[in-house]
PDB file of N, CA and C in Angstrom:
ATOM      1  N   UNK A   1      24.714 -20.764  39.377  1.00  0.00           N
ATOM      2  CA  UNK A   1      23.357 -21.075  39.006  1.00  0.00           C
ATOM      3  C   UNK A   1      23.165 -20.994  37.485  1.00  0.00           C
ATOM      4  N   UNK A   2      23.588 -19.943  36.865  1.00  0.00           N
ATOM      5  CA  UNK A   2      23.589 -19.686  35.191  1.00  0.00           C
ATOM      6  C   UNK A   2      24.657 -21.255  34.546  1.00  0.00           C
ATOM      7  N   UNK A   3      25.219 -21.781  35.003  1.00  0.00           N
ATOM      8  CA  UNK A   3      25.787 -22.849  34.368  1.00  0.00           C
ATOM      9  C   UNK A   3      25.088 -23.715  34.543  1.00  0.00           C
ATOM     10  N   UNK A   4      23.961 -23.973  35.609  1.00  0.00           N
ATOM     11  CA  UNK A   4      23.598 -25.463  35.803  1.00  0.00           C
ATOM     12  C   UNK A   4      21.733 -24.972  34.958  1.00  0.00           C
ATOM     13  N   UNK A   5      21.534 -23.935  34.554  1.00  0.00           N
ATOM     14  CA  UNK A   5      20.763 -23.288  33.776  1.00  0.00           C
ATOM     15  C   UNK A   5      21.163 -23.665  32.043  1.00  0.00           C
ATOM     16  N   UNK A   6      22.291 -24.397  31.677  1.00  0.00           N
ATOM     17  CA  UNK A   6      22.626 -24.552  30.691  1.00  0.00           C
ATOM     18  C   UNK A   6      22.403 -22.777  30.226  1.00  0.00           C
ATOM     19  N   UNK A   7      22.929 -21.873  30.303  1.00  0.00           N
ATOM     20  CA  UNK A   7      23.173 -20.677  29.739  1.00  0.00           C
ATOM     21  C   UNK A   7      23.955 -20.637  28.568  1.00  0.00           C
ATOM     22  N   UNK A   8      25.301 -21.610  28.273  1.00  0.00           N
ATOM     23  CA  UNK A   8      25.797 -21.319  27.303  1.00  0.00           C
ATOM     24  C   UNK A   8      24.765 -21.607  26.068  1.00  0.00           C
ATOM     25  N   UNK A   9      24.119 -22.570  26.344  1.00  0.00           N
ATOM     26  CA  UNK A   9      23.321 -22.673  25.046  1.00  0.00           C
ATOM     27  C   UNK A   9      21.633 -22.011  24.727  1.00  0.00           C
ATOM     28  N   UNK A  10      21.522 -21.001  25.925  1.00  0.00           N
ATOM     29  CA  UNK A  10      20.229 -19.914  25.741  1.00  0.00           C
ATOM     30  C   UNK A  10      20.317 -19.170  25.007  1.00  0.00           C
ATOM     31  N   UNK A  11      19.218 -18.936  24.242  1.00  0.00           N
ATOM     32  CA  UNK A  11      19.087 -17.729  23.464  1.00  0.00           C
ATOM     33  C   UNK A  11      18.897 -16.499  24.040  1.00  0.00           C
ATOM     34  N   UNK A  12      18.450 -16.060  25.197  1.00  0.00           N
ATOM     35  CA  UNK A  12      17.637 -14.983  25.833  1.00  0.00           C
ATOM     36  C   UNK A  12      17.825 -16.170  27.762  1.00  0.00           C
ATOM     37  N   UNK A  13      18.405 -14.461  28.031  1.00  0.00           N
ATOM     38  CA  UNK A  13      18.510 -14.279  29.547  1.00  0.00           C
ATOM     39  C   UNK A  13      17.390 -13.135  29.905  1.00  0.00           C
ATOM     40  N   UNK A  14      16.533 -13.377  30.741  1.00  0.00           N
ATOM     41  CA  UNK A  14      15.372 -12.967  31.521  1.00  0.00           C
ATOM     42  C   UNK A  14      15.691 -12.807  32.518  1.00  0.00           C
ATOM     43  N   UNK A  15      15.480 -11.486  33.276  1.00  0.00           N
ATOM     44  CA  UNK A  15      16.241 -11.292  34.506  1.00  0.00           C
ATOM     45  C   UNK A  15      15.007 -10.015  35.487  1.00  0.00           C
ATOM     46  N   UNK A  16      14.368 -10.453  36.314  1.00  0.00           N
ATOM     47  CA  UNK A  16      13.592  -9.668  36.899  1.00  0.00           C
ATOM     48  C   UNK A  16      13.835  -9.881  38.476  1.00  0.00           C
ATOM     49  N   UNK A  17      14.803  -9.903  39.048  1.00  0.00           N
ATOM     50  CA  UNK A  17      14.990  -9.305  40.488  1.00  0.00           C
ATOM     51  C   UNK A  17      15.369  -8.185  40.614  1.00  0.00           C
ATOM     52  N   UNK A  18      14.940  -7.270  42.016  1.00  0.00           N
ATOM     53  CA  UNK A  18      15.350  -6.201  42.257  1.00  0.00           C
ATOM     54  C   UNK A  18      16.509  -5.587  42.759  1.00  0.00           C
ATOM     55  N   UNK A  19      17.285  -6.360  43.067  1.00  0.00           N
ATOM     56  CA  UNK A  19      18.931  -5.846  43.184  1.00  0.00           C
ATOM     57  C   UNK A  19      19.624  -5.893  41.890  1.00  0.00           C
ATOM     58  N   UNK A  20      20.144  -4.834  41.726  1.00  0.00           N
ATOM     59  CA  UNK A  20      20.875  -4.365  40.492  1.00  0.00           C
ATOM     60  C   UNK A  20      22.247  -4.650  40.607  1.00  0.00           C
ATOM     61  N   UNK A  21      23.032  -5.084  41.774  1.00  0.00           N
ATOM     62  CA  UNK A  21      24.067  -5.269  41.354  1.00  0.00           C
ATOM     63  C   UNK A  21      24.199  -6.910  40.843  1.00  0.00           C
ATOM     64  N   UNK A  22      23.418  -7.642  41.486  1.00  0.00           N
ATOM     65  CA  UNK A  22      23.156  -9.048  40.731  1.00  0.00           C
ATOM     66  C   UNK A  22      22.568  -9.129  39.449  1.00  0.00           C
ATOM     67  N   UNK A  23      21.982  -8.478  38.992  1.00  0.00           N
ATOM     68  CA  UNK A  23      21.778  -7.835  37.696  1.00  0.00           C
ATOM     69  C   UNK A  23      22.981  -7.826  36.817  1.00  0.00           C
ATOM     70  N   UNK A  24      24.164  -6.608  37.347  1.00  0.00           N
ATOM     71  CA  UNK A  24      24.804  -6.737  36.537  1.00  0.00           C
ATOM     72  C   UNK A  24      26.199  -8.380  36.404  1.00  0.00           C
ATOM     73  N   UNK A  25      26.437  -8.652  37.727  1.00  0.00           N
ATOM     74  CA  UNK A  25      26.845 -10.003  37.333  1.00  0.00           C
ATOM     75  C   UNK A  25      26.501 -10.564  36.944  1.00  0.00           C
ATOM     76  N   UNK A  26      25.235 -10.970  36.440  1.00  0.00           N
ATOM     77  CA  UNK A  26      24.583 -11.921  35.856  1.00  0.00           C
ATOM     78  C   UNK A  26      24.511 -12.096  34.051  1.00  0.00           C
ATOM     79  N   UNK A  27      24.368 -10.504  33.966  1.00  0.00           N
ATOM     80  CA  UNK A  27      24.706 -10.128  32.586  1.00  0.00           C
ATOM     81  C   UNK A  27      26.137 -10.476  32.227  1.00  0.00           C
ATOM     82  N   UNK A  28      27.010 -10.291  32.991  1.00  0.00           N
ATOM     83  CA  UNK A  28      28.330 -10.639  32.562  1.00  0.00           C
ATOM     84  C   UNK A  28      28.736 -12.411  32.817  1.00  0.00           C
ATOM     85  N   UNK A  29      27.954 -12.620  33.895  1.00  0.00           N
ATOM     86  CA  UNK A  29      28.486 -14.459  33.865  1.00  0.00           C
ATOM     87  C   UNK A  29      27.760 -14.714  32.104  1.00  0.00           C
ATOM     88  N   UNK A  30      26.635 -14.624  31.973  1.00  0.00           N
ATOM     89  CA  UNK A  30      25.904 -14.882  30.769  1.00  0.00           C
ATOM     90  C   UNK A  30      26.710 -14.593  29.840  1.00  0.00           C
ATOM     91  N   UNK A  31      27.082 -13.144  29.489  1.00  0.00           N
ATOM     92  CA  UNK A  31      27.569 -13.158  27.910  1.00  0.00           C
ATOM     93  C   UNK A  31      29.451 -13.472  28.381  1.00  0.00           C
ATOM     94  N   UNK A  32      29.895 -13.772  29.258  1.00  0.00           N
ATOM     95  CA  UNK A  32      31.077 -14.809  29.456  1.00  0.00           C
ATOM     96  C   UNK A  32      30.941 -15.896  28.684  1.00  0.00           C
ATOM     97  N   UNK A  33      30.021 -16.546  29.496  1.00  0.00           N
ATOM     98  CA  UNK A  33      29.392 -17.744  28.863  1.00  0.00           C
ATOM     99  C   UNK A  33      28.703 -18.424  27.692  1.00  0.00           C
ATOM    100  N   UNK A  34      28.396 -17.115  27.079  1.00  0.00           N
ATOM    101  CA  UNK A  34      27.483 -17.189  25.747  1.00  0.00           C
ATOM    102  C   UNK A  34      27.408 -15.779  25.629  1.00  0.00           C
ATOM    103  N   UNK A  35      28.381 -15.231  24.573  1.00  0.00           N
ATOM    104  CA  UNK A  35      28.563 -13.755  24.093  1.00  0.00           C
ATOM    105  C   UNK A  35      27.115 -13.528  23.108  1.00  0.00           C
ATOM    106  N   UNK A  36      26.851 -14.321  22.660  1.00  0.00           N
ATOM    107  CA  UNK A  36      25.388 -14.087  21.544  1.00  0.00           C
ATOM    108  C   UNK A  36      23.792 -14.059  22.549  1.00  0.00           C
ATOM    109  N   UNK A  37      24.367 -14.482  23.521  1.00  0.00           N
ATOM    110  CA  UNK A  37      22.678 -14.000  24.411  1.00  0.00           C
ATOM    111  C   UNK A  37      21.955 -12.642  24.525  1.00  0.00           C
ATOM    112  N   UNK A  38      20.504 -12.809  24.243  1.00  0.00           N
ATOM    113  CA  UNK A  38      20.049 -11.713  24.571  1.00  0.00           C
ATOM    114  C   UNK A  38      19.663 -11.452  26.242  1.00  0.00           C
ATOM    115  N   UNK A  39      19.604 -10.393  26.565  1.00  0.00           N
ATOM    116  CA  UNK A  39      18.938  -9.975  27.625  1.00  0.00           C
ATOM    117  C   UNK A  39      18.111  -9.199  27.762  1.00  0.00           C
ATOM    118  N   UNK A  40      17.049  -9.578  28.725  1.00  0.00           N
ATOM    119  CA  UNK A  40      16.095  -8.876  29.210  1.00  0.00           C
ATOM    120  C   UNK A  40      16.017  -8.575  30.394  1.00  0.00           C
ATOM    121  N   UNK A  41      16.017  -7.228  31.015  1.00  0.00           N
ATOM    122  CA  UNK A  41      16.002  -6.911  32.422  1.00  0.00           C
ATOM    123  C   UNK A  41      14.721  -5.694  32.926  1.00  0.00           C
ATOM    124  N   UNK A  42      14.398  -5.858  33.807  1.00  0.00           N
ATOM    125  CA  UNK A  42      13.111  -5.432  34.474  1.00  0.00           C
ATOM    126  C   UNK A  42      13.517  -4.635  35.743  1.00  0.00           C
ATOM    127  N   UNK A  43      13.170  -3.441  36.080  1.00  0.00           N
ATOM    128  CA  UNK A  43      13.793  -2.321  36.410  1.00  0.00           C
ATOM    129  C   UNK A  43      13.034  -1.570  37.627  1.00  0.00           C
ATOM    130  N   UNK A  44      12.667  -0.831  38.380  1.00  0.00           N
ATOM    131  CA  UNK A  44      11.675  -0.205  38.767  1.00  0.00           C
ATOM    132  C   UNK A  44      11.869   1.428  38.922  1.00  0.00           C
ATOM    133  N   UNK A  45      13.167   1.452  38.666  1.00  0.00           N
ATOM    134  CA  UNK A  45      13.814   2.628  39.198  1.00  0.00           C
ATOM    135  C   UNK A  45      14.557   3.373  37.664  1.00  0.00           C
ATOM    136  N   UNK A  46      13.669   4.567  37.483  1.00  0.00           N
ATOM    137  CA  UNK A  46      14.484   5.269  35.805  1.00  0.00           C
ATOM    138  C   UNK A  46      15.828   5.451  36.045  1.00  0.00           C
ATOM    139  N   UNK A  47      16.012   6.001  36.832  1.00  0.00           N
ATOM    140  CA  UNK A  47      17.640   6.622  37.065  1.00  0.00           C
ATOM    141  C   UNK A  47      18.765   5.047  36.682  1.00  0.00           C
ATOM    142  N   UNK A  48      18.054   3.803  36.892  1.00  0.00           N
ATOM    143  CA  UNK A  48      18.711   2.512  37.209  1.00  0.00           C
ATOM    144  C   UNK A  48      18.409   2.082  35.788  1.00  0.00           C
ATOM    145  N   UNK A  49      17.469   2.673  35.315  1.00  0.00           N
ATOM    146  CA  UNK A  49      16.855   1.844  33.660  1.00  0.00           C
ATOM    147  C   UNK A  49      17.577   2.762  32.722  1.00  0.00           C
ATOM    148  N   UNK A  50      18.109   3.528  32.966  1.00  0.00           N
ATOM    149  CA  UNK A  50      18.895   4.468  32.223  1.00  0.00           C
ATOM    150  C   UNK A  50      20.429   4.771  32.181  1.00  0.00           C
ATOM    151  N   UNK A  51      20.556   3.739  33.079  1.00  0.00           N
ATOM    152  CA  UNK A  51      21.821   3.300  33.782  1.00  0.00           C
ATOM    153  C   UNK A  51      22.497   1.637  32.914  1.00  0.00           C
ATOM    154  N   UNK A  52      21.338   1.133  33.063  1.00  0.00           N
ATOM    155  CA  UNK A  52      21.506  -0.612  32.352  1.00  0.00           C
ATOM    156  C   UNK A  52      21.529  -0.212  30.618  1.00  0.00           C
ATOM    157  N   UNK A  53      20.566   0.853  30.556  1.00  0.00           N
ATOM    158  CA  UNK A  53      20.621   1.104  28.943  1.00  0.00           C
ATOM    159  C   UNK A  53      22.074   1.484  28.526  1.00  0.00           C
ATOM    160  N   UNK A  54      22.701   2.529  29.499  1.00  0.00           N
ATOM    161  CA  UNK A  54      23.736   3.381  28.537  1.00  0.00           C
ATOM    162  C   UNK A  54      25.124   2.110  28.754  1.00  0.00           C
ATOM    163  N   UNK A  55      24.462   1.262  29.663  1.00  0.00           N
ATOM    164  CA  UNK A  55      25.974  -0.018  30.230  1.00  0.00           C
ATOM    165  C   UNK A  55      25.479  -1.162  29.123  1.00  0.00           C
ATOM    166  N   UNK A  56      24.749  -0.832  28.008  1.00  0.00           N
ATOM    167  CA  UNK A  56      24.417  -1.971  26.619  1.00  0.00           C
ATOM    168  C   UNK A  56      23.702  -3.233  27.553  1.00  0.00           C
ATOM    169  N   UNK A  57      23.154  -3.159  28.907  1.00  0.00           N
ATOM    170  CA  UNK A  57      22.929  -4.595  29.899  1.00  0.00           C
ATOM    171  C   UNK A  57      21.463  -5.322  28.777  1.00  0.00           C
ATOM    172  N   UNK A  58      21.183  -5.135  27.499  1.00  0.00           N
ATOM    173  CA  UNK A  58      20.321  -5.695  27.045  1.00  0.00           C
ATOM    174  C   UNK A  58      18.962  -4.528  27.085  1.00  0.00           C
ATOM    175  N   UNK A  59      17.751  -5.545  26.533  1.00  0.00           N
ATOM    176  CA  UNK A  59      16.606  -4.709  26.641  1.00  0.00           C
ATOM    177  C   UNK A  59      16.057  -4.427  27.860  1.00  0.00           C
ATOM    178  N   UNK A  60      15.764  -3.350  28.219  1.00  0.00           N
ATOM    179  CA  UNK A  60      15.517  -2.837  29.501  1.00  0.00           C
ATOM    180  C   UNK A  60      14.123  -2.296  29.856  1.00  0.00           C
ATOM    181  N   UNK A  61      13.726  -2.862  30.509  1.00  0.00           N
ATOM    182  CA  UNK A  61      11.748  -2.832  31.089  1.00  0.00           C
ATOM    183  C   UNK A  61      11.901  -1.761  32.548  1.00  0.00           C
ATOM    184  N   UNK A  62      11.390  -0.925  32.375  1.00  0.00           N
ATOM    185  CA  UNK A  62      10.378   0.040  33.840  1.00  0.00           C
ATOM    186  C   UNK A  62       9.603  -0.461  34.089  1.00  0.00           C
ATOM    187  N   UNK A  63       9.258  -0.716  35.119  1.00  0.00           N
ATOM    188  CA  UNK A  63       8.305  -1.605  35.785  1.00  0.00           C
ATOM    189  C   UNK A  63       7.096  -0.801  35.353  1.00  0.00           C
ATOM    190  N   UNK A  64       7.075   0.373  36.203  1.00  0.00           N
ATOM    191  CA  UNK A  64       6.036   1.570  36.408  1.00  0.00           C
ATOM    192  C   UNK A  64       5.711   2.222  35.412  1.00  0.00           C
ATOM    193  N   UNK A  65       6.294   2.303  34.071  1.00  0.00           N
ATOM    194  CA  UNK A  65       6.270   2.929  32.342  1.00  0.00           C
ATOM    195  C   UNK A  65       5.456   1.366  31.696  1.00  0.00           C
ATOM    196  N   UNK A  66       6.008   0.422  32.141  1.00  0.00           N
ATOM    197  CA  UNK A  66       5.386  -0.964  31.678  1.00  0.00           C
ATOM    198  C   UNK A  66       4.034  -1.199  31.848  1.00  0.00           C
ATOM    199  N   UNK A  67       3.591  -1.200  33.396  1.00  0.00           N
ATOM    200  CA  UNK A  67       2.465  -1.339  33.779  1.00  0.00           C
ATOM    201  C   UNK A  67       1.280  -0.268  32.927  1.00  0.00           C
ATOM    202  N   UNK A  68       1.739   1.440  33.256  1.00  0.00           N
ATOM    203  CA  UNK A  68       1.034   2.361  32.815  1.00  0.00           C
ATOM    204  C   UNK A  68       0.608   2.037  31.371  1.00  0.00           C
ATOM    205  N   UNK A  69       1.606   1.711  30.682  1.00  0.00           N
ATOM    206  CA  UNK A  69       1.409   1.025  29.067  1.00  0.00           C
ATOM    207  C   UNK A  69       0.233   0.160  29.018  1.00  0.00           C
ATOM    208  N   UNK A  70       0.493  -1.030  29.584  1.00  0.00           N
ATOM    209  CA  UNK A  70      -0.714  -2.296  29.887  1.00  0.00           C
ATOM    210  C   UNK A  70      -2.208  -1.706  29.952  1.00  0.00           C
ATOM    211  N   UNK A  71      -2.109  -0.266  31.184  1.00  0.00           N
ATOM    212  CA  UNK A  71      -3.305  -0.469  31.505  1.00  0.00           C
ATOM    213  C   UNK A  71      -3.910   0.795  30.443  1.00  0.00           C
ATOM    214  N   UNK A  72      -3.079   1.252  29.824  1.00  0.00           N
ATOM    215  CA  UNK A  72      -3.633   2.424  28.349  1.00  0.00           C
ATOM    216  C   UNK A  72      -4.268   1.250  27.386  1.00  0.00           C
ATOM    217  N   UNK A  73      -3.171   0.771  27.233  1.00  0.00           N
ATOM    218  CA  UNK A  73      -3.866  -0.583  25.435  1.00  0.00           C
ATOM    219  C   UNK A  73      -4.706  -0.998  26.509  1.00  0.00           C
ATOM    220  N   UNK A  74      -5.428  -1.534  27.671  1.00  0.00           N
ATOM    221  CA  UNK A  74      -7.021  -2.149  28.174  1.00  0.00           C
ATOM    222  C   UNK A  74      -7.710  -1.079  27.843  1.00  0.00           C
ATOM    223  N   UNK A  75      -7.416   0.069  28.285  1.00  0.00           N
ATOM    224  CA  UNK A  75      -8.518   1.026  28.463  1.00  0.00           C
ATOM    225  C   UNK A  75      -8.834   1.332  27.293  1.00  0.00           C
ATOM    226  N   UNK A  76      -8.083   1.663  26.033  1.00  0.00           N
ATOM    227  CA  UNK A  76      -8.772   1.937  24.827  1.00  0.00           C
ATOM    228  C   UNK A  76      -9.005   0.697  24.256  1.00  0.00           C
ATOM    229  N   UNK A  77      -8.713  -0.604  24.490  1.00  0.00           N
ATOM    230  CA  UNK A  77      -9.561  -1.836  23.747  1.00  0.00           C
ATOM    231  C   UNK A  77     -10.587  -1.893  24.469  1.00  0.00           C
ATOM    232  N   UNK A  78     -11.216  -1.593  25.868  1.00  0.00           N
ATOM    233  CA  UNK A  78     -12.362  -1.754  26.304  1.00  0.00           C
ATOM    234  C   UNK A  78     -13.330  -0.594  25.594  1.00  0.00           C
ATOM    235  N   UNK A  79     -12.619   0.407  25.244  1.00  0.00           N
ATOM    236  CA  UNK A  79     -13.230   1.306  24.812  1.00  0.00           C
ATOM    237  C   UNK A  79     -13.891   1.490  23.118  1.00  0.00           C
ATOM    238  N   UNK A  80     -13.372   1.121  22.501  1.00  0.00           N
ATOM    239  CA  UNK A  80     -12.830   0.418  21.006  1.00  0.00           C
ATOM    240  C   UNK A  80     -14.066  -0.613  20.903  1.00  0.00           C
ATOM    241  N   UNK A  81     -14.486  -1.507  21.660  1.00  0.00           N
ATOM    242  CA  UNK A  81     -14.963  -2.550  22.120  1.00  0.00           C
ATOM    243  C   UNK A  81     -16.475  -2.179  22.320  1.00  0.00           C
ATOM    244  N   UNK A  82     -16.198  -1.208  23.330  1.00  0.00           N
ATOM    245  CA  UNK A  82     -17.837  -0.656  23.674  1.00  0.00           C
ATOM    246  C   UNK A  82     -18.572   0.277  22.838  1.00  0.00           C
ATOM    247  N   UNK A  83     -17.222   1.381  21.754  1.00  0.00           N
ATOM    248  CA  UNK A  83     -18.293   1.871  20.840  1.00  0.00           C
ATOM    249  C   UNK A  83     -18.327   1.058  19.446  1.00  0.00           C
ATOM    250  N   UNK A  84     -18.218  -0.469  19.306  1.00  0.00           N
ATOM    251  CA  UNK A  84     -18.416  -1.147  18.143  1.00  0.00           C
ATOM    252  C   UNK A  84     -19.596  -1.359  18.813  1.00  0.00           C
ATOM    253  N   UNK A  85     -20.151  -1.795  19.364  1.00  0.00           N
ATOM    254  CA  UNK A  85     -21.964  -2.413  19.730  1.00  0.00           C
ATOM    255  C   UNK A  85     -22.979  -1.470  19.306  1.00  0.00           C
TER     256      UNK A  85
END
């Protein structure tokens, strides 16, 4: 699938399914294929996001650290927001 994706010539591999061992083949068909790609992978599990980090698998997203993030920056721009009026 990553070849008919034209991968050798991507800049950035995006990778958000939840099986990790396709994860990591995927990282390796990719930089096979194109050693200068970046990656991005999406995680749900720390023990597994801490796992892809120390294996260099690219930049690595927690689902559940991600989300919590999102909904802090709303809550203080709604907030930010409501004491400018």
């Amino acid at each position: 699938m990553l070849i008919q994706t034209h991968i050798a010539q991507a800049r950035m591999l995006v990778i958000a399914t939840p099986d990790t061992l396709d994860v990591r083949q995927m990282i390796a068909t990719a930089r096979a294929l194109n050693p200068s790609i970046e990656t991005v992978v999406r995680t749900h599990n720390e023990a597994e996001a801490k796992l892809l980090d120390q294996e260099n698998a690219g930049r690595v997203f927690l689902g559940e650290h991600e989300l919590a993030q999102a909904m802090t920056r709303h809550v203080l721009e709604r907030s930010a927001a409501s004491t400018a009026h």
